[in-house]
PDB file of N, CA and C in Angstrom:
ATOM      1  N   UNK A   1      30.804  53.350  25.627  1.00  0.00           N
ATOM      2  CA  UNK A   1      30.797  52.925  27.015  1.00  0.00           C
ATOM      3  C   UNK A   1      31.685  51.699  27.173  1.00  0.00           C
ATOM      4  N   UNK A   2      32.351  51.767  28.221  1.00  0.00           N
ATOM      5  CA  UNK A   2      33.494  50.578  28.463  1.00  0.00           C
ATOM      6  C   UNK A   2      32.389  49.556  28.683  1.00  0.00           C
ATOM      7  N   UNK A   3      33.041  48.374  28.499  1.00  0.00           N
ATOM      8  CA  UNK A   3      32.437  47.059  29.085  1.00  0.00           C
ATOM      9  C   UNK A   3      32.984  46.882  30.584  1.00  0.00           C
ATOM     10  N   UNK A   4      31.845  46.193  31.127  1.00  0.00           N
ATOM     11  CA  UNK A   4      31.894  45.581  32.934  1.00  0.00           C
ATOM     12  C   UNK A   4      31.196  44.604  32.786  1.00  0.00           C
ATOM     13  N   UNK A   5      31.472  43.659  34.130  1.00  0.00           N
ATOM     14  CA  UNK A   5      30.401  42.376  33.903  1.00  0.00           C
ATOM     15  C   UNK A   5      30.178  42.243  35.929  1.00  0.00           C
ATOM     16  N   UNK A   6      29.512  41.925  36.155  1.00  0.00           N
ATOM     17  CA  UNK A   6      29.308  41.344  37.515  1.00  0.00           C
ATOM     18  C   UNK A   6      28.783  40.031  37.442  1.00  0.00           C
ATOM     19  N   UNK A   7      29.581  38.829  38.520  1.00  0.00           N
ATOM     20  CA  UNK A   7      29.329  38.027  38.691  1.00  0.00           C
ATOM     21  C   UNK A   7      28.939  37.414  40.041  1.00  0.00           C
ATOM     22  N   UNK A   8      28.064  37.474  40.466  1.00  0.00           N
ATOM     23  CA  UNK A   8      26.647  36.965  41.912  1.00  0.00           C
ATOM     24  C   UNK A   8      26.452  35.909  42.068  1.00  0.00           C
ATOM     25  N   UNK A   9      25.820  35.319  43.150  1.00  0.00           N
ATOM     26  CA  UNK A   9      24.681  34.501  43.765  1.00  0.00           C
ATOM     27  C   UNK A   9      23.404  34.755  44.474  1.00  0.00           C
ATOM     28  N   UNK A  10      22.390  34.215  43.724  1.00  0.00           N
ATOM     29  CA  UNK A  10      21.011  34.447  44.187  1.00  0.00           C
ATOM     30  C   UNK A  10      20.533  33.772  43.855  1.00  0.00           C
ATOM     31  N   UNK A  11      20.523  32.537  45.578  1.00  0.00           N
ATOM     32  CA  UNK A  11      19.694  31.662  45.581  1.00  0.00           C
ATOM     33  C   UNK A  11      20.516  30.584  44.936  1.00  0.00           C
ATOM     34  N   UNK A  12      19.891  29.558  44.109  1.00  0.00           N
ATOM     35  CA  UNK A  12      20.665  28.609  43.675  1.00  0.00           C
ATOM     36  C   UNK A  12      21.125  28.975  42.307  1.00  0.00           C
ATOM     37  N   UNK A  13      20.976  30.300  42.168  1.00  0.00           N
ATOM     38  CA  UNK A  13      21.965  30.231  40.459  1.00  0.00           C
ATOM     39  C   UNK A  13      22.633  31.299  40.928  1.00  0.00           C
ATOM     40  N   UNK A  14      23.918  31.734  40.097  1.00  0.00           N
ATOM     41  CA  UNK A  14      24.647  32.674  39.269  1.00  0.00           C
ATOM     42  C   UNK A  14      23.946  33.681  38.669  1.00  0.00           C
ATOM     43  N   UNK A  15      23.886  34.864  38.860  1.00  0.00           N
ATOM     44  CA  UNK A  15      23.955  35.967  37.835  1.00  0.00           C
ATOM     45  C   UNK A  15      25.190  36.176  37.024  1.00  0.00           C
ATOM     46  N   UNK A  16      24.864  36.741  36.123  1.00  0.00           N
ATOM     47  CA  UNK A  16      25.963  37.486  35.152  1.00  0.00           C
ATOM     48  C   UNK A  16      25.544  38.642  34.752  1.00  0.00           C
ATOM     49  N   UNK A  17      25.350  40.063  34.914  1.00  0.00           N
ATOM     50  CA  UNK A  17      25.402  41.429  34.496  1.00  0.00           C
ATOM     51  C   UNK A  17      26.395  42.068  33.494  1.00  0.00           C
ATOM     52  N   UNK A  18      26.028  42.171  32.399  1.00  0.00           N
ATOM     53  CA  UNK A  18      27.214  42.572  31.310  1.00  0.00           C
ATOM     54  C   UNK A  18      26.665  44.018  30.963  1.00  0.00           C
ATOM     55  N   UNK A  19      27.727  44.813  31.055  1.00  0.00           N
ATOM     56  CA  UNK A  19      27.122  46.642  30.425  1.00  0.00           C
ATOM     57  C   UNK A  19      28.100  46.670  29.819  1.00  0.00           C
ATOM     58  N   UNK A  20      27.673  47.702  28.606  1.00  0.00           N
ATOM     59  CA  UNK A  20      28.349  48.094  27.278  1.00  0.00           C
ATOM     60  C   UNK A  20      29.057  47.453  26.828  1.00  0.00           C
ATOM     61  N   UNK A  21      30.580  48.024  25.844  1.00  0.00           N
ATOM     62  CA  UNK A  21      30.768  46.877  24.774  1.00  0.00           C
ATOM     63  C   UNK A  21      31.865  45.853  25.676  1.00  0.00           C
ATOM     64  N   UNK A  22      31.635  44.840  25.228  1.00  0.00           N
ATOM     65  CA  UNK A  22      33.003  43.597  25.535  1.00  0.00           C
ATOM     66  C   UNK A  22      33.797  43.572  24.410  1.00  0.00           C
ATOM     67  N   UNK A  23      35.032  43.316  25.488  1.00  0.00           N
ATOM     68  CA  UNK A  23      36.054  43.105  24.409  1.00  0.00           C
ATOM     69  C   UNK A  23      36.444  40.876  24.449  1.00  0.00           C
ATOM     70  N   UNK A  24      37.173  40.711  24.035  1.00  0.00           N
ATOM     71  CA  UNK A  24      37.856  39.293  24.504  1.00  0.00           C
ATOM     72  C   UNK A  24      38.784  39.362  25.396  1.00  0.00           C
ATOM     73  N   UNK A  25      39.571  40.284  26.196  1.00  0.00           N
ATOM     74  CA  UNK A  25      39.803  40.381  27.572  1.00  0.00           C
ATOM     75  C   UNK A  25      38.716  40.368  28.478  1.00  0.00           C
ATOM     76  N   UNK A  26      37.363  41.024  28.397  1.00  0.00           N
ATOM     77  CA  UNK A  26      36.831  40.829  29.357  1.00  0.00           C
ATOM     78  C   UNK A  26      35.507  39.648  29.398  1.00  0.00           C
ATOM     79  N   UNK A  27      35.565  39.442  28.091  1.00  0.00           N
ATOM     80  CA  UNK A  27      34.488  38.026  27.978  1.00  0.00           C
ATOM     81  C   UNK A  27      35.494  36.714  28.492  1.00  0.00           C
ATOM     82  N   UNK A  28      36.817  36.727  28.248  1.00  0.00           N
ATOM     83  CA  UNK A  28      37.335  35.387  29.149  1.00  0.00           C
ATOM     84  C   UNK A  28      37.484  35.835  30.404  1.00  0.00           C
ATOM     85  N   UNK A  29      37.776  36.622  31.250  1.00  0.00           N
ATOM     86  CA  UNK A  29      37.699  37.081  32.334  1.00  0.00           C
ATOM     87  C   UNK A  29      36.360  37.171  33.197  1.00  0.00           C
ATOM     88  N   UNK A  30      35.057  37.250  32.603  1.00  0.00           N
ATOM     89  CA  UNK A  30      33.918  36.816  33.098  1.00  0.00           C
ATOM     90  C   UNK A  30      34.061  35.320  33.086  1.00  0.00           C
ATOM     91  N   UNK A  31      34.237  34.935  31.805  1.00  0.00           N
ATOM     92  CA  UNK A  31      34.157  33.293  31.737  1.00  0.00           C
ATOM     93  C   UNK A  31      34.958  32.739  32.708  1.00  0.00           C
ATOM     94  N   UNK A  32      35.734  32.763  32.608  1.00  0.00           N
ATOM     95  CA  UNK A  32      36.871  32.358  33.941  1.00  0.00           C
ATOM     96  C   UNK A  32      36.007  32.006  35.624  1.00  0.00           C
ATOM     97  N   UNK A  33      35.400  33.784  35.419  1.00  0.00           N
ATOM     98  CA  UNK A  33      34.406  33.920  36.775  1.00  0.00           C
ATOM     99  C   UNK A  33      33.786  33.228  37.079  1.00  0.00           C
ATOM    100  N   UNK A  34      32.915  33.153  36.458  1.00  0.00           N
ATOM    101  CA  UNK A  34      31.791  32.549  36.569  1.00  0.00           C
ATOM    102  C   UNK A  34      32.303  31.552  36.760  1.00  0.00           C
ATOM    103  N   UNK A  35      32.809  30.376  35.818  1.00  0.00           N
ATOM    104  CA  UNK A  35      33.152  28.877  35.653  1.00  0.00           C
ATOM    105  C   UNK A  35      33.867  28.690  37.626  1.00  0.00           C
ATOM    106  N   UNK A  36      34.326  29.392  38.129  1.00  0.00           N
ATOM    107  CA  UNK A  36      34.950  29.371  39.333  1.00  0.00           C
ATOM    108  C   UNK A  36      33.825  29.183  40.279  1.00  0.00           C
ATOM    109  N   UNK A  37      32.932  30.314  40.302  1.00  0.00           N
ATOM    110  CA  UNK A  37      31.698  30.645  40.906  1.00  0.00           C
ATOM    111  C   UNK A  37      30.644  29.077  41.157  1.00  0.00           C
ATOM    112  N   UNK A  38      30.545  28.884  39.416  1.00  0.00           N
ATOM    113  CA  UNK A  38      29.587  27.304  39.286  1.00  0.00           C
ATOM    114  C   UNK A  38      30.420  26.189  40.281  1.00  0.00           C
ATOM    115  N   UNK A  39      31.521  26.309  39.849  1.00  0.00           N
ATOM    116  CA  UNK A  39      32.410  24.754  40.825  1.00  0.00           C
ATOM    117  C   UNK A  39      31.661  25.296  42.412  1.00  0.00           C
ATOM    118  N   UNK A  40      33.104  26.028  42.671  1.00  0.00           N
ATOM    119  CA  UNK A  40      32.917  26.101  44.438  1.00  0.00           C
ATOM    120  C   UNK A  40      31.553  26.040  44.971  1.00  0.00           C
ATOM    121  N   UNK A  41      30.399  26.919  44.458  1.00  0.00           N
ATOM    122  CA  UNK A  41      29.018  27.195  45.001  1.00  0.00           C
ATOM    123  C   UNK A  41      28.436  26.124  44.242  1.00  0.00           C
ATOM    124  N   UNK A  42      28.572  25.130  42.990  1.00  0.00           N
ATOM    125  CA  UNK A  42      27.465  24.282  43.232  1.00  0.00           C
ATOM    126  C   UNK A  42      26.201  24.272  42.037  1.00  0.00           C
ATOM    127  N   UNK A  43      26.981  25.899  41.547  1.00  0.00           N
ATOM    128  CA  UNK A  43      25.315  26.202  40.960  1.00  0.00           C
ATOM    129  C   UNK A  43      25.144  25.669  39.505  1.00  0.00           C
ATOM    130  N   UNK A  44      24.014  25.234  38.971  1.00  0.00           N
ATOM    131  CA  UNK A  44      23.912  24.928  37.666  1.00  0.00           C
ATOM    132  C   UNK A  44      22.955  25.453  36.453  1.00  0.00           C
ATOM    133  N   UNK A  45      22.645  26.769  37.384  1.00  0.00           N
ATOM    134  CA  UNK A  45      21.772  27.305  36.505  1.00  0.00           C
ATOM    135  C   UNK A  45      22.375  28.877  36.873  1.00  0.00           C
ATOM    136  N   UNK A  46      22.383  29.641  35.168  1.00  0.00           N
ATOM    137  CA  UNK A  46      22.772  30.809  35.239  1.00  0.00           C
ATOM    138  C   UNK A  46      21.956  31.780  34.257  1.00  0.00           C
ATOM    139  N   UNK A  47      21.622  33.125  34.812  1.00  0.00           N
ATOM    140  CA  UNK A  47      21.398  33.921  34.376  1.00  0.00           C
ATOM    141  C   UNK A  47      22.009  35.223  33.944  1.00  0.00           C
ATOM    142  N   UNK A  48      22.133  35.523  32.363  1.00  0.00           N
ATOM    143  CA  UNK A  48      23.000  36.409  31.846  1.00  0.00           C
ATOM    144  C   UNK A  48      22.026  37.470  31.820  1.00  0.00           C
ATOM    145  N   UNK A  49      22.521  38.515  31.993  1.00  0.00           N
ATOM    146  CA  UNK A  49      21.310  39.932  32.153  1.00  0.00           C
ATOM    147  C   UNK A  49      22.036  40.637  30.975  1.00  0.00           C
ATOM    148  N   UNK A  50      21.891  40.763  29.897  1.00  0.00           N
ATOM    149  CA  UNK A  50      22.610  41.569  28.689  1.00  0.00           C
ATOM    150  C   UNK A  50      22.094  42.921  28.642  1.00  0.00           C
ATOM    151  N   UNK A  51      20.982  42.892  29.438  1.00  0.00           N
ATOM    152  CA  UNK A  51      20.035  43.951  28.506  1.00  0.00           C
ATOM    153  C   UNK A  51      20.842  45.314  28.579  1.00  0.00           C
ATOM    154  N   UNK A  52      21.795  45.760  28.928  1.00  0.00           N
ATOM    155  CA  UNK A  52      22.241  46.696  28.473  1.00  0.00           C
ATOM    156  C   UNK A  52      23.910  46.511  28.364  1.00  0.00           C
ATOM    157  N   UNK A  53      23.991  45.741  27.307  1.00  0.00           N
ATOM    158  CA  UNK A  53      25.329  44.914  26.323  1.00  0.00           C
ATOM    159  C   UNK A  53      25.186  45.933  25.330  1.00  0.00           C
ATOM    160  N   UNK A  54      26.379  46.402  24.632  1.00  0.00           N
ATOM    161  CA  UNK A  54      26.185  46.791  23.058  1.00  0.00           C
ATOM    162  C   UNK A  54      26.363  45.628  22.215  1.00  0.00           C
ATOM    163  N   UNK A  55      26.087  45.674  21.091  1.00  0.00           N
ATOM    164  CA  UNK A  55      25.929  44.112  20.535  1.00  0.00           C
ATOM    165  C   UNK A  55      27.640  44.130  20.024  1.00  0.00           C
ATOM    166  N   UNK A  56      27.991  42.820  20.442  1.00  0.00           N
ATOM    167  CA  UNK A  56      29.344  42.444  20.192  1.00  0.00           C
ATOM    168  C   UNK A  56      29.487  42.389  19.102  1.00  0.00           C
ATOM    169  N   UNK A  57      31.020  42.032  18.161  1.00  0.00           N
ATOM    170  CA  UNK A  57      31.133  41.371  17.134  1.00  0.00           C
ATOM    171  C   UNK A  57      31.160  40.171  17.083  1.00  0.00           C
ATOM    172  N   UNK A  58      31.146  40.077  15.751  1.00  0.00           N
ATOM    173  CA  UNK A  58      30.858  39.106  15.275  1.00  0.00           C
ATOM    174  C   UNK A  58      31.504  37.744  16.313  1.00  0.00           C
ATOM    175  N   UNK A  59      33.051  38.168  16.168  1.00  0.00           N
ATOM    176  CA  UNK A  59      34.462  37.177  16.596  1.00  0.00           C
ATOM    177  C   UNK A  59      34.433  36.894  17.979  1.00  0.00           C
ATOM    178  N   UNK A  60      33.504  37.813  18.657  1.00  0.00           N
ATOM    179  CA  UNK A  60      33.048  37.751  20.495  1.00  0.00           C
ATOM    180  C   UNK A  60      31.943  36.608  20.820  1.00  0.00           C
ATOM    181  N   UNK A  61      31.073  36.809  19.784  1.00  0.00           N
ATOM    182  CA  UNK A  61      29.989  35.594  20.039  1.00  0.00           C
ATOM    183  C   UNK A  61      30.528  33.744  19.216  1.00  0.00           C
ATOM    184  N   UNK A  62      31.826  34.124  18.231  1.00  0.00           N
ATOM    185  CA  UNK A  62      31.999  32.897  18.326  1.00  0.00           C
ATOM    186  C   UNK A  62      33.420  32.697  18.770  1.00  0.00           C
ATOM    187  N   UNK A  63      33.823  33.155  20.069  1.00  0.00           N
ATOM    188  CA  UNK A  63      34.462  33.103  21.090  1.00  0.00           C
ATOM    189  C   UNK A  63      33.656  32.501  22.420  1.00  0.00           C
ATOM    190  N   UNK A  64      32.718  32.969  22.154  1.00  0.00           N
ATOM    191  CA  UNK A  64      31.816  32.704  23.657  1.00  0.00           C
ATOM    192  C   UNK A  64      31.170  31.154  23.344  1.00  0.00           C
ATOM    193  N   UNK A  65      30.824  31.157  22.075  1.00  0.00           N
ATOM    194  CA  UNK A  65      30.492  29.492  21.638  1.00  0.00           C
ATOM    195  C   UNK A  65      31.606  28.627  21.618  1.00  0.00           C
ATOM    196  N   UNK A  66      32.463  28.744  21.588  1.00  0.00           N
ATOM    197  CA  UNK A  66      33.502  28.148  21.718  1.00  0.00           C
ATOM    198  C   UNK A  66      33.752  27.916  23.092  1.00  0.00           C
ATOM    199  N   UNK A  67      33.611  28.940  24.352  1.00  0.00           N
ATOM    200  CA  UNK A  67      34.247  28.837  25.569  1.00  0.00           C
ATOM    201  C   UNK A  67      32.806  28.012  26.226  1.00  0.00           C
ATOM    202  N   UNK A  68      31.594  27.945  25.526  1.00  0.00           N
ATOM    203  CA  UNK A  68      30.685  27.304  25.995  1.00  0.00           C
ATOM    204  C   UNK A  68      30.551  25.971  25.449  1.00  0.00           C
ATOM    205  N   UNK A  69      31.087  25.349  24.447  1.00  0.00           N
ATOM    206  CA  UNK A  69      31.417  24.069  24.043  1.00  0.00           C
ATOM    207  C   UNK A  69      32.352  23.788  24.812  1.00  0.00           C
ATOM    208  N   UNK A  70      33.979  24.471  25.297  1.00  0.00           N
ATOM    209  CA  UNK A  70      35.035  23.741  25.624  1.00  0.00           C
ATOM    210  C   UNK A  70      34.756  23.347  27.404  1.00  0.00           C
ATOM    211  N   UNK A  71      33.860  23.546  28.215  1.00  0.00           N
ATOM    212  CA  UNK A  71      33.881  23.801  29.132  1.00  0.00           C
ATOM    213  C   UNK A  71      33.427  22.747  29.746  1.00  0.00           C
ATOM    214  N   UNK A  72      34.085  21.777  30.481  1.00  0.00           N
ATOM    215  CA  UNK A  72      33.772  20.592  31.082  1.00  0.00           C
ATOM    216  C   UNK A  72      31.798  20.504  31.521  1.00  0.00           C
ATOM    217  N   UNK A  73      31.056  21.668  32.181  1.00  0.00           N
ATOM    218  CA  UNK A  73      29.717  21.423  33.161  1.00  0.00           C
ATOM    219  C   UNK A  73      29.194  21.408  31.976  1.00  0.00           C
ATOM    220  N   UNK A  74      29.374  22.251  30.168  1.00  0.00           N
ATOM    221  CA  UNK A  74      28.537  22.518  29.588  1.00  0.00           C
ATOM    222  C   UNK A  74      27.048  22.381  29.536  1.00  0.00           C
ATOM    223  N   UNK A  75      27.141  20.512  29.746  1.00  0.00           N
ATOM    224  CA  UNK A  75      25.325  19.768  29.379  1.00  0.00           C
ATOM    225  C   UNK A  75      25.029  20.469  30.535  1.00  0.00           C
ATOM    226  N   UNK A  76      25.366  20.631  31.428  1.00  0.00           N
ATOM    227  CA  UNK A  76      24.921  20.034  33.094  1.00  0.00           C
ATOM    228  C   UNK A  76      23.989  21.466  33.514  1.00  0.00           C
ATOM    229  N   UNK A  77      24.783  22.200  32.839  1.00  0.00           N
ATOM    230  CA  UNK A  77      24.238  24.053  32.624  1.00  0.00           C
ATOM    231  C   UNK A  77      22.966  24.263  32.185  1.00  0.00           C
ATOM    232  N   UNK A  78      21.919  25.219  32.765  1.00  0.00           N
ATOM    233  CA  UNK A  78      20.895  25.437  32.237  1.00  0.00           C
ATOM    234  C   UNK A  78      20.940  27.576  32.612  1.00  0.00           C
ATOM    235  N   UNK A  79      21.127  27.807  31.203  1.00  0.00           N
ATOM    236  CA  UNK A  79      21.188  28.935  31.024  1.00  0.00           C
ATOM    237  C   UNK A  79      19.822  30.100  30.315  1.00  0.00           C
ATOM    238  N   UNK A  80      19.802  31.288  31.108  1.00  0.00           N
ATOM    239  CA  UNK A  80      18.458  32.139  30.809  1.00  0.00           C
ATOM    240  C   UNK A  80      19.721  33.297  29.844  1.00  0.00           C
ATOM    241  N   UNK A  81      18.743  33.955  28.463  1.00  0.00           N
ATOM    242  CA  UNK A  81      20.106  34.842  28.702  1.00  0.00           C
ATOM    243  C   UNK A  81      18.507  35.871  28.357  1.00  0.00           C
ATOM    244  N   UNK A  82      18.687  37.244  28.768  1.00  0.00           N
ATOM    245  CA  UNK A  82      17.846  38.310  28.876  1.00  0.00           C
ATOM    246  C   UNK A  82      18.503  39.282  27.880  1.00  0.00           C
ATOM    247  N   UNK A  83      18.086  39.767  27.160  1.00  0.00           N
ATOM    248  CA  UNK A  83      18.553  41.143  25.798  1.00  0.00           C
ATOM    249  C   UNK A  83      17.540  41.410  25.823  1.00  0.00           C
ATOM    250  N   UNK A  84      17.838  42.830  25.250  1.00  0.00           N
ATOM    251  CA  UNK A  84      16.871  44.171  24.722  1.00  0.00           C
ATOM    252  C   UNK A  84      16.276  44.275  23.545  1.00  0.00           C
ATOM    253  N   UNK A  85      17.122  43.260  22.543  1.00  0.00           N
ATOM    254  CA  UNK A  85      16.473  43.625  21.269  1.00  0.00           C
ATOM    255  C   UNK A  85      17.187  42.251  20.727  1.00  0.00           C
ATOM    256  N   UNK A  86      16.216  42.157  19.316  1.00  0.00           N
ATOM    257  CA  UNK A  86      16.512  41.064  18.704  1.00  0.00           C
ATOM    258  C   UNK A  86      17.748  40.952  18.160  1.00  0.00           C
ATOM    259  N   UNK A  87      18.616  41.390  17.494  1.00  0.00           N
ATOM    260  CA  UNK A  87      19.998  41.691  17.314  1.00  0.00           C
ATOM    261  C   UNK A  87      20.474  40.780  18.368  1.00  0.00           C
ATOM    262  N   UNK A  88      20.633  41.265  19.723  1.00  0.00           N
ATOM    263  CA  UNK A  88      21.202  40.488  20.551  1.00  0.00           C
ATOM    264  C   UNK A  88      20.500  39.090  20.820  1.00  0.00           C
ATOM    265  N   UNK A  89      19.385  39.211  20.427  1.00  0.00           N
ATOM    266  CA  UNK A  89      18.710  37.656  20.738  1.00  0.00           C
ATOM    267  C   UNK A  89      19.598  36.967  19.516  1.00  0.00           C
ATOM    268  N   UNK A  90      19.110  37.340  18.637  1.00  0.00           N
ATOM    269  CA  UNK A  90      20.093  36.315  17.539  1.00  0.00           C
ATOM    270  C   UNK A  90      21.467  36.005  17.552  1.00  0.00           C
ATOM    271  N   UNK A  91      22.334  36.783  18.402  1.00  0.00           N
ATOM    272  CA  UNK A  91      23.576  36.689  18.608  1.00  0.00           C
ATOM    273  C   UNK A  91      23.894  35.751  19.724  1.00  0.00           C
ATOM    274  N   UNK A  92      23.069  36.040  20.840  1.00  0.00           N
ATOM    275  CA  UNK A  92      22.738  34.870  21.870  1.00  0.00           C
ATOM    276  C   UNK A  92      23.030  33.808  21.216  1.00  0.00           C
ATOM    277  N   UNK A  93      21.896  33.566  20.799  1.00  0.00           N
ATOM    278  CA  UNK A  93      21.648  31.787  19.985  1.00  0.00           C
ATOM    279  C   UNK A  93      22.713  31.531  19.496  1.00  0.00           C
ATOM    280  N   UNK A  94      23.630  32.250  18.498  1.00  0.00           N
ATOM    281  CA  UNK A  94      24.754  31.772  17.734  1.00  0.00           C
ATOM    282  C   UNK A  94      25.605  31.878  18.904  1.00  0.00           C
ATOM    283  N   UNK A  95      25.789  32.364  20.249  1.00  0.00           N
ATOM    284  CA  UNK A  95      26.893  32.047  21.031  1.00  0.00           C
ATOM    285  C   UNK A  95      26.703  31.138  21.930  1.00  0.00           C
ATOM    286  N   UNK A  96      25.818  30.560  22.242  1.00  0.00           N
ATOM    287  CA  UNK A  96      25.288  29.525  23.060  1.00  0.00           C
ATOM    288  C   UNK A  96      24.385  28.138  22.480  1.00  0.00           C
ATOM    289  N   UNK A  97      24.525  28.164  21.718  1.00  0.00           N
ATOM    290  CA  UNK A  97      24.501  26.847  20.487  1.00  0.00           C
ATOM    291  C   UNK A  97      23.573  25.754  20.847  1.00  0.00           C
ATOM    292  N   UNK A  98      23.900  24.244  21.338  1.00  0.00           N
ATOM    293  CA  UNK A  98      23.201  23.679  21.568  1.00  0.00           C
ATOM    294  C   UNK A  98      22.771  23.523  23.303  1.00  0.00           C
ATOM    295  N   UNK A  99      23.225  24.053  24.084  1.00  0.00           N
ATOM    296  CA  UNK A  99      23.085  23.967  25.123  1.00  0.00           C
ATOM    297  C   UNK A  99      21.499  23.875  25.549  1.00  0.00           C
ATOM    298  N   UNK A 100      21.408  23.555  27.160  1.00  0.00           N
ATOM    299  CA  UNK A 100      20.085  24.157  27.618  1.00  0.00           C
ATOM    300  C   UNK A 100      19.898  25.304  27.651  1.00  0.00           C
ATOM    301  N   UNK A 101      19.315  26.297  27.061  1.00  0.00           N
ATOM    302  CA  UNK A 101      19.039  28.043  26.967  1.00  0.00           C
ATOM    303  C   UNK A 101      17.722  28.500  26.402  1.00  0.00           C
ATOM    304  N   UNK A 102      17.340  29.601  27.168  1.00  0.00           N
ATOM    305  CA  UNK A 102      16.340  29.833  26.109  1.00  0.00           C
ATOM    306  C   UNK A 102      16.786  31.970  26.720  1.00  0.00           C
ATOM    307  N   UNK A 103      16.090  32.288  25.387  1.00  0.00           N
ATOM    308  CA  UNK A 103      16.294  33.825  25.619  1.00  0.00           C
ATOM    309  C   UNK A 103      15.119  34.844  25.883  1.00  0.00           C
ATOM    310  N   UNK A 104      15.272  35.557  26.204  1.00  0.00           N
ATOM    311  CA  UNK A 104      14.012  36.047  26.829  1.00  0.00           C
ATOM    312  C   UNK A 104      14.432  37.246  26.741  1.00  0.00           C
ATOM    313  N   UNK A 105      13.536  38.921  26.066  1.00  0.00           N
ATOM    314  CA  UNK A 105      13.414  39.868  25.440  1.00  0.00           C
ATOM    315  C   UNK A 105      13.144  40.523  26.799  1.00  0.00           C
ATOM    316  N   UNK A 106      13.710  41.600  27.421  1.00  0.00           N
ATOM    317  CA  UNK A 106      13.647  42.580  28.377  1.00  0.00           C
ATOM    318  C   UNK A 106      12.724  41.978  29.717  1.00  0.00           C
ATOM    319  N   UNK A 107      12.811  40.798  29.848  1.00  0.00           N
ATOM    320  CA  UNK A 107      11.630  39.779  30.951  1.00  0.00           C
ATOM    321  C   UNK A 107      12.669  39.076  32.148  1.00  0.00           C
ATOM    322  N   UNK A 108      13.314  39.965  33.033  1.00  0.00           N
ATOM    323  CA  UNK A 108      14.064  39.125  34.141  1.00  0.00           C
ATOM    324  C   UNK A 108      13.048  38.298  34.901  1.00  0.00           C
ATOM    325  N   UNK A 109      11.570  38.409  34.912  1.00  0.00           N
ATOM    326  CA  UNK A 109      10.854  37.656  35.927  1.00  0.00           C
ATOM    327  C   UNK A 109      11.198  36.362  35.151  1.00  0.00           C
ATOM    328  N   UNK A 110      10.339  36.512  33.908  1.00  0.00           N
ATOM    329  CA  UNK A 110      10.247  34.788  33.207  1.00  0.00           C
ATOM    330  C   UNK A 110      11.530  34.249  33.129  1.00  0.00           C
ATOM    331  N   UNK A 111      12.766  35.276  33.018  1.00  0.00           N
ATOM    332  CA  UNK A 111      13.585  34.088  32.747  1.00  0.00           C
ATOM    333  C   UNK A 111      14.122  33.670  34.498  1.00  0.00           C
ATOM    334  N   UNK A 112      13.914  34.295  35.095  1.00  0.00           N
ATOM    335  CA  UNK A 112      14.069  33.651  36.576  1.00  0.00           C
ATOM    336  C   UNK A 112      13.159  32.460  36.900  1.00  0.00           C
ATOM    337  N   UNK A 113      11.603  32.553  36.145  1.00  0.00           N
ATOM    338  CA  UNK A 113      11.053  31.660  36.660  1.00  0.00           C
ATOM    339  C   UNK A 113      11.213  30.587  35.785  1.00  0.00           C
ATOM    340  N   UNK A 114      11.814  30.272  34.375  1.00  0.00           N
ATOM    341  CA  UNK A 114      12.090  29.986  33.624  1.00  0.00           C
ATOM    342  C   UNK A 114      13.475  28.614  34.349  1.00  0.00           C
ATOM    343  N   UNK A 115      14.290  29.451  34.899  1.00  0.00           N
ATOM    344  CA  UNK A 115      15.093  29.075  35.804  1.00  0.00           C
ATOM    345  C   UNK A 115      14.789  28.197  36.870  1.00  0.00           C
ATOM    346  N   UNK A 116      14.175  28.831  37.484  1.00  0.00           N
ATOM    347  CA  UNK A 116      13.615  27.921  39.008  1.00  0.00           C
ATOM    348  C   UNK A 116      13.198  26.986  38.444  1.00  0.00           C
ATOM    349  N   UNK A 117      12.101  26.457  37.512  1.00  0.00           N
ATOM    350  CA  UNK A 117      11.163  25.347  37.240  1.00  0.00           C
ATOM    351  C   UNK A 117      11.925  24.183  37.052  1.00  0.00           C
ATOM    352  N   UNK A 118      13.209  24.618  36.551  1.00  0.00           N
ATOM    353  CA  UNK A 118      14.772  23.460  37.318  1.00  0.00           C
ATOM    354  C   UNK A 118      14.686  22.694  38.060  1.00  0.00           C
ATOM    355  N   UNK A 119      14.785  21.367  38.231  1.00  0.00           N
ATOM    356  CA  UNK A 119      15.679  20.900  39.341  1.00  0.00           C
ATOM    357  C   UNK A 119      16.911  21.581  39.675  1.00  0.00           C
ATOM    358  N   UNK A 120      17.184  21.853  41.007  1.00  0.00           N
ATOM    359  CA  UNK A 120      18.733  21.902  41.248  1.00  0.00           C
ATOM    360  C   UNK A 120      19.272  20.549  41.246  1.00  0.00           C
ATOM    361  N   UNK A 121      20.592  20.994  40.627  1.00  0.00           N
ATOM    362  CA  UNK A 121      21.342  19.245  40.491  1.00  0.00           C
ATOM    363  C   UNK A 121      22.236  19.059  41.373  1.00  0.00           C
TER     364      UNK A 121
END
């Protein structure tokens, strides 16, 4: 299955929707998105919906740690990321490093409410 990503607003955060596999054309091309999305709208909290991602390689998740270290809002970010299975939970973590994040196993409520319990900044 090709990779797609959608990038939203709802409410005071960002969605991110990722299906099937990513390549590194389309993980900087979300990144790009999004990072556009956070400025203009404001938002500082985002939710990644993976749950139906194929699990990347290896070189994708430390691409994505990298584009999440180099990125001026990094601290300021408070990120939910949602996967299907542990595979991708563990890959999460290694692509999103020290940030604010926590991951959450097939549960869009908790990590929304997970989210809200935020201040908006």
């Amino acid at each position: 299955m090709k990779g797609s990503f959608v990038v939203e607003l709802a409410g005071d955060m960002a969605i991110v929707r990722f299906r099937g596999e990513a390549t590194e054309a389309l993980l900087l091309e979300c990144h790009e998105r999004l990072l556009d999305v956070v400025k203009n709208a404001g938002r500082r909290k985002i939710l990644y919906d993976a749950r139906e991602m194929t699990t990347p390689d290896l070189d994708l998740v430390f691409l994505q740690r990298h584009l999440v270290d180099a990125q001026y809002l990094g601290d300021s970010l408070r990120r939910a990321i949602v996967v299907s299975n542990t595979k991708l939970a563990y890959l999460a973590r290694l692509a999103f490093g020290d940030g604010e994040y926590e991951v959450f196993y097939n549960d869009l409520a908790s990590a929304t409410r997970w989210l809200e319990s935020a201040p908006s900044k």
